[in-house]
N, C-alpha and C. Protein backbone atom coordinates (compact mmCIF):
# COMPACT_ATOMS: atom_id res chain seq x y z
N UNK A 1 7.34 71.82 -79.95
CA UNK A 1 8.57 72.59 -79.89
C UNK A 1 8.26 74.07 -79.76
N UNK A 2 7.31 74.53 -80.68
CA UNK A 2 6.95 76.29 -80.62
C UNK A 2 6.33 76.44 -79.03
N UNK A 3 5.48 75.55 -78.60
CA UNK A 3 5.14 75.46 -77.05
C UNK A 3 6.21 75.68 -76.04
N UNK A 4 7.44 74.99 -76.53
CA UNK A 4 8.60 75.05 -75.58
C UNK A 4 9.02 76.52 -75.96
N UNK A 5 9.33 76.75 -76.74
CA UNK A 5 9.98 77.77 -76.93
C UNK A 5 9.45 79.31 -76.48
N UNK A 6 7.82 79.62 -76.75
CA UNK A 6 7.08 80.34 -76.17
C UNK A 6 7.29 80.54 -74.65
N UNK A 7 7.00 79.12 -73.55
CA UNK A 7 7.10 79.16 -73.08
C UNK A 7 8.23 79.33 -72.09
N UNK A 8 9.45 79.12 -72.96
CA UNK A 8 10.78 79.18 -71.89
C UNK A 8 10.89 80.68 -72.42
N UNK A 9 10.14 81.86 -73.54
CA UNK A 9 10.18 83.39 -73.24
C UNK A 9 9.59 84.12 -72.64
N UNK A 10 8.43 83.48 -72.46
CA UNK A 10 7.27 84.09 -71.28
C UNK A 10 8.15 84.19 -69.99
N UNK A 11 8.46 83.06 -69.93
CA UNK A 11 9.72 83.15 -68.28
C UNK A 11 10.71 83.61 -68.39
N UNK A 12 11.58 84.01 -69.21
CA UNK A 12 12.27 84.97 -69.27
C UNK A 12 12.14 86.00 -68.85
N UNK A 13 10.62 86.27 -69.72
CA UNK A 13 10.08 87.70 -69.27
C UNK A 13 10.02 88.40 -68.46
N UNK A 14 9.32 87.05 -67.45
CA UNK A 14 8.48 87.67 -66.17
C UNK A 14 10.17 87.68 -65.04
N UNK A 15 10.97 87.23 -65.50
CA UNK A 15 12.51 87.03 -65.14
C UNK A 15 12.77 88.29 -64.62
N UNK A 16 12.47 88.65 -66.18
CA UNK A 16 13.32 90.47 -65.96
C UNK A 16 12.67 91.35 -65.32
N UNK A 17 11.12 91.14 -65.74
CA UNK A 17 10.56 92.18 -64.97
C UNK A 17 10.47 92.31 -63.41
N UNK A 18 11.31 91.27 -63.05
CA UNK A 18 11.07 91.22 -61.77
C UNK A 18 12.13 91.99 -60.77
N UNK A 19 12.98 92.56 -61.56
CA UNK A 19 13.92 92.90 -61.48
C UNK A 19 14.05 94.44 -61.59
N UNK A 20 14.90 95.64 -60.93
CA UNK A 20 15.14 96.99 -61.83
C UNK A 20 16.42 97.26 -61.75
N UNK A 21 17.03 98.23 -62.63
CA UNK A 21 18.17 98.80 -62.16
C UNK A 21 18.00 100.09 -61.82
N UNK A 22 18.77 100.85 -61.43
CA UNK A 22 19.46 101.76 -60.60
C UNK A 22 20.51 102.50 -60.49
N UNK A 23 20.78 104.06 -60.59
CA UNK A 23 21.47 104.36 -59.98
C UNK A 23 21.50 105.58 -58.83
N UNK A 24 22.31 106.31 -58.28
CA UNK A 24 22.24 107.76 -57.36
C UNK A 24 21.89 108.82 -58.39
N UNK A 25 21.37 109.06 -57.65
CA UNK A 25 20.05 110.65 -58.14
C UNK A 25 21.25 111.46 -58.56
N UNK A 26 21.00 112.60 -59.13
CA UNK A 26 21.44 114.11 -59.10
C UNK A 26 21.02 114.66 -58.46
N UNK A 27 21.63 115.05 -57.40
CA UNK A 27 21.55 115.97 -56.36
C UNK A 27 22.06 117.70 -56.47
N UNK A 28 20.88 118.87 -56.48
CA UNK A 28 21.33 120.31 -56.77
C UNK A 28 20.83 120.81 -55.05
N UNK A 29 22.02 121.64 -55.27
CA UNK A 29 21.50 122.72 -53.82
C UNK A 29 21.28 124.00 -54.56
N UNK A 30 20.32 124.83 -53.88
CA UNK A 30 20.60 126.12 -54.06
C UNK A 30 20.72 126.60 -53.35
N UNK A 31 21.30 127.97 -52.91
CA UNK A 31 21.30 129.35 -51.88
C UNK A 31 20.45 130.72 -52.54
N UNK A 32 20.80 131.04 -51.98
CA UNK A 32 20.38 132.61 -51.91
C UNK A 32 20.15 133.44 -53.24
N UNK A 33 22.26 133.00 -53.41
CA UNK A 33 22.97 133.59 -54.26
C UNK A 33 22.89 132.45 -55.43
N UNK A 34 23.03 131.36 -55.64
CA UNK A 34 23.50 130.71 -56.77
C UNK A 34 22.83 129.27 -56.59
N UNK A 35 23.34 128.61 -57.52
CA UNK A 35 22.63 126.94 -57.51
C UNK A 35 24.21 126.09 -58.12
N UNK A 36 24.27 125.06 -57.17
CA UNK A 36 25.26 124.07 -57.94
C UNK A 36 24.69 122.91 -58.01
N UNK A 37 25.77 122.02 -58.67
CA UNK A 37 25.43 120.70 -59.18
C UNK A 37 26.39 119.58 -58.14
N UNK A 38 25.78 119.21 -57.22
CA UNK A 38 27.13 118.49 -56.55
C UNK A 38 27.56 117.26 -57.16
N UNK A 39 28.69 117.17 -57.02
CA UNK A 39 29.52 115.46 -58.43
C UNK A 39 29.42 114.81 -56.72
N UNK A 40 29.04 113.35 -57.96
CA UNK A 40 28.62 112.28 -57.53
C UNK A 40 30.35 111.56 -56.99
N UNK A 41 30.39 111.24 -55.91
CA UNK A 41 31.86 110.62 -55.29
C UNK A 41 32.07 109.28 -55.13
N UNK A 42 30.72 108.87 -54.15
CA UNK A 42 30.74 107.08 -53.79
C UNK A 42 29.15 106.83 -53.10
N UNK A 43 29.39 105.61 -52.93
CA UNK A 43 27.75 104.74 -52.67
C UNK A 43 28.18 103.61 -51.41
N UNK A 44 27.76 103.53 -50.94
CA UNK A 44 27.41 102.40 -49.73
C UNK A 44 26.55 101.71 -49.54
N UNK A 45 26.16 99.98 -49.70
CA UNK A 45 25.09 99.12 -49.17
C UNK A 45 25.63 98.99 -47.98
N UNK A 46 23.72 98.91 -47.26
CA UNK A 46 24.00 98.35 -46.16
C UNK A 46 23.05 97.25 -46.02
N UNK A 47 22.48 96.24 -45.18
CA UNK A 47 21.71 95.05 -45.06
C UNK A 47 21.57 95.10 -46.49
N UNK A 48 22.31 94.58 -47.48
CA UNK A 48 21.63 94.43 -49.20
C UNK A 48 21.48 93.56 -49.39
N UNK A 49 21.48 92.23 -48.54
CA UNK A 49 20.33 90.79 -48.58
C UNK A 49 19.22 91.18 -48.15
N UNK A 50 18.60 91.91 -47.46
CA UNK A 50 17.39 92.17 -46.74
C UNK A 50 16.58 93.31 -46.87
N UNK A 51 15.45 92.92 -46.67
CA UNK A 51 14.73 93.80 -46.92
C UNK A 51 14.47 95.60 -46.66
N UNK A 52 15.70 95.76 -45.59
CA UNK A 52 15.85 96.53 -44.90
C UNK A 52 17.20 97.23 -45.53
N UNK A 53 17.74 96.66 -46.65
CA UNK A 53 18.43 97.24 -47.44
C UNK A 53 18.24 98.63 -47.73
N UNK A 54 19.72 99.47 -48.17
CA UNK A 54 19.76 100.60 -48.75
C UNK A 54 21.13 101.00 -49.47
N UNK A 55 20.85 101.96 -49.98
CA UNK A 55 22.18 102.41 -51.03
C UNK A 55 22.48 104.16 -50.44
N UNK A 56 23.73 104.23 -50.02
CA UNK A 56 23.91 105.41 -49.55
C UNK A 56 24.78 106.08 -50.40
N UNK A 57 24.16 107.05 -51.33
CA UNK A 57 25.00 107.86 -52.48
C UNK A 57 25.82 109.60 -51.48
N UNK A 58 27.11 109.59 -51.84
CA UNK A 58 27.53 110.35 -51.16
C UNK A 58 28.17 111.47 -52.59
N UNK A 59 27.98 112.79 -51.92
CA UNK A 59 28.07 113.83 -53.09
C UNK A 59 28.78 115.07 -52.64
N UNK A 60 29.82 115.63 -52.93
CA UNK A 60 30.81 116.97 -52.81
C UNK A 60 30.28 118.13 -53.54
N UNK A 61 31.12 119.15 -53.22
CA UNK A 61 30.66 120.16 -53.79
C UNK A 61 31.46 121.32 -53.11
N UNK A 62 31.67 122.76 -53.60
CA UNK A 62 32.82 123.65 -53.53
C UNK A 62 32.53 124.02 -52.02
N UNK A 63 33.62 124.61 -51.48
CA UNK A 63 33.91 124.80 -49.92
C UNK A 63 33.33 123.76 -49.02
N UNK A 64 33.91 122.59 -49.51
CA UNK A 64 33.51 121.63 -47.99
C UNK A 64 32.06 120.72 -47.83
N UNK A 65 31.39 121.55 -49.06
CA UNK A 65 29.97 121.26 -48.90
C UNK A 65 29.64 119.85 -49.36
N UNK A 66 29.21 118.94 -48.36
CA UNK A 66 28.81 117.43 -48.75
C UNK A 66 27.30 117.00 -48.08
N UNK A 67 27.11 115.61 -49.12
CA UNK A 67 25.55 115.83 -48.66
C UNK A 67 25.94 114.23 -49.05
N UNK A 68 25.09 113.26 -48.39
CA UNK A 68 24.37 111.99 -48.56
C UNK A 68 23.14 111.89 -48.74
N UNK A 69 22.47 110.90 -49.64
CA UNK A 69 21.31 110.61 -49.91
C UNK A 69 21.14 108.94 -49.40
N UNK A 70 20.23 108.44 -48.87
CA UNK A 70 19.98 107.54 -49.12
C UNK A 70 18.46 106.39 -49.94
N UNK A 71 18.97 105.64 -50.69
CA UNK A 71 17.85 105.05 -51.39
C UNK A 71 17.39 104.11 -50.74
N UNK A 72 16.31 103.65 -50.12
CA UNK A 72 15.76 102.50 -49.90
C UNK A 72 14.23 102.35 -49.99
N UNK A 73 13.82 101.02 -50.96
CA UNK A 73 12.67 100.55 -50.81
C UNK A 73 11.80 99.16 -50.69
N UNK A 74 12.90 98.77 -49.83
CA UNK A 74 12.22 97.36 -49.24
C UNK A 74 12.13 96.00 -50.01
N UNK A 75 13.07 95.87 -50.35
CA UNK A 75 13.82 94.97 -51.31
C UNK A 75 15.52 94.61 -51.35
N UNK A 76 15.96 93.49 -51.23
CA UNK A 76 17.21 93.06 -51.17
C UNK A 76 17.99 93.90 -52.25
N UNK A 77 19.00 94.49 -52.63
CA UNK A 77 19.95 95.07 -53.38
C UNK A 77 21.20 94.18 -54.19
N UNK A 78 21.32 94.42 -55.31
CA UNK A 78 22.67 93.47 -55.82
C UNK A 78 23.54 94.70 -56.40
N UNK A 79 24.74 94.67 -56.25
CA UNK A 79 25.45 95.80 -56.88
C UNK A 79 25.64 95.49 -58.62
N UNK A 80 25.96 96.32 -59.31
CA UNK A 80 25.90 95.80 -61.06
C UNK A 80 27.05 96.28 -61.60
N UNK A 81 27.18 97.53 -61.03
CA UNK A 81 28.52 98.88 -61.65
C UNK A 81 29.68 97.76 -61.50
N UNK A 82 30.27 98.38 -62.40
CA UNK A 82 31.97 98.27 -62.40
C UNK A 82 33.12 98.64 -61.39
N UNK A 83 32.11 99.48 -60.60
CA UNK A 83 32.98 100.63 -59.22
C UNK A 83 32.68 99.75 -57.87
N UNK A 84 32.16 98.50 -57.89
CA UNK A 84 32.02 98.32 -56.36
C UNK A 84 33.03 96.69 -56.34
N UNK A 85 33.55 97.08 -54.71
CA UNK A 85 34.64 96.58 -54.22
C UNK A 85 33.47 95.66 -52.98
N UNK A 86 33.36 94.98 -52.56
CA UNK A 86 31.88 94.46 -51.25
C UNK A 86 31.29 95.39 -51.67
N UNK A 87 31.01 95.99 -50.78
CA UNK A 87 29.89 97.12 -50.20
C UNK A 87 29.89 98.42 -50.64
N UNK A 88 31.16 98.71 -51.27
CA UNK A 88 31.54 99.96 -51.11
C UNK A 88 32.16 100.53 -52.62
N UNK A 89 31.56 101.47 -53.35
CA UNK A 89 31.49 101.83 -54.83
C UNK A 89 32.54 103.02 -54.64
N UNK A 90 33.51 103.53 -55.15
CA UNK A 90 33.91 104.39 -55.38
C UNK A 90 34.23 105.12 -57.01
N UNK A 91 33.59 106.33 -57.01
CA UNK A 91 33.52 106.97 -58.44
C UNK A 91 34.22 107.87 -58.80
N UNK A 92 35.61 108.41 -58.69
CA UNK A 92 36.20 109.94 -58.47
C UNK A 92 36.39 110.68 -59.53
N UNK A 93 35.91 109.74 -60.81
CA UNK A 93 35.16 110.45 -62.11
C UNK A 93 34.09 111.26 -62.02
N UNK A 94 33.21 111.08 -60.88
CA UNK A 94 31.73 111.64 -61.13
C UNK A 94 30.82 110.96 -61.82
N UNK A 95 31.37 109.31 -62.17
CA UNK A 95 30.60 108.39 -63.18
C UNK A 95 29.66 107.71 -62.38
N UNK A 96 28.44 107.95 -61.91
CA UNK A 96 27.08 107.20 -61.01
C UNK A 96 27.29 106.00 -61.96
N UNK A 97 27.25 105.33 -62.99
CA UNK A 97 26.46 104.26 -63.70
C UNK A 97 28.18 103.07 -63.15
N UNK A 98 29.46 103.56 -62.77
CA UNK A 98 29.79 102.80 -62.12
C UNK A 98 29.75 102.11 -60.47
N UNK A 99 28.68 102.78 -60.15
CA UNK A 99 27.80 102.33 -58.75
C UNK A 99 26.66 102.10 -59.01
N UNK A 100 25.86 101.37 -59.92
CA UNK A 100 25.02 100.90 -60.75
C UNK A 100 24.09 99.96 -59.28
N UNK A 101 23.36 99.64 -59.31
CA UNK A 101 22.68 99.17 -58.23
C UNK A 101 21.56 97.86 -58.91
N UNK A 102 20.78 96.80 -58.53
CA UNK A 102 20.21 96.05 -58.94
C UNK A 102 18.75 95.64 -57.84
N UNK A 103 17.52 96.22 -57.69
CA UNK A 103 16.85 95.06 -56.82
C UNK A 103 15.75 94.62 -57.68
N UNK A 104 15.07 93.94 -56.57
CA UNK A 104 13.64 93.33 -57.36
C UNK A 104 12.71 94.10 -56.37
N UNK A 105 11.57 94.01 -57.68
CA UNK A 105 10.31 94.67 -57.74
C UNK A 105 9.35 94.28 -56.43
N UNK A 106 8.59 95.07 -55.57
CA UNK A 106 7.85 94.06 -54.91
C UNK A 106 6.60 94.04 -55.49
C-alpha cells in the first residue's frame, strides 16, 4: 500500500512539473523627459495547440501610446485566467493574472 501511494506522488509530481504558469510582463517606456508604466488591457492566443503557439499581451498608455508584446516558446498554450472568452482575454482593470496563461515545459 505505502508503494502505491509513493508511487501515485512521484507522478503527480513529475505531473506538475511538467507544466508552468504564466502571465504578461510589465512593460515601462521611457523618453527623454519621463518614464511610465503602461496598464496591462488584453492578451491574444494564437496556434495555442501547437508548437508554434503564442500569447500576445497588449498595453496602453497616456496620449495614444500602445505597445504589444508577444510571448512565445515553443510549446502548446492553455489559457487559466478568469478573463478569457476562446482566444481572447480581456482585462480593463489592469488585472494580468486574469489572462493567466498555462504551457508545458520542454
Amino acid at each position: 500500500m505505502k508503494l502505491k501511494v509513493v508511487t501515485g506522488l512521484v507522478i503527480s509530481l513529475n505531473m506538475m512539473s511538467a507544466t508552468y504558469a504564466a502571465t504578461c510582463p510589465t512593460i515601462s517606456v521611457s523618453r527623454s523627459q519621463d518614464a511610465e508604466d503602461l496598464s496591462f488591457t488584453s492578451a491574444l492566443v494564437k496556434d495555442k495547440n501547437t508548437s508554434k503557439s503564442v500569447v500576445i499581451c497588449r498595453y496602453e498608455g497616456k496620449n495614444d501610446l500602445g505597445v504589444s508584446a508577444g510571448y512565445r516558446n515553443g510549446t502548446p498554450i492553455s489559457t487559466t485566467g478568469t478573463g478569457w472568452t476562446g482566444n481572447e482575454c480581456t482585462a480593463a482593470d489592469g488585472d494580468v493574472n486574469k489572462c493567466a496563461f498555462q504551457g508545458k515545459k520542454k
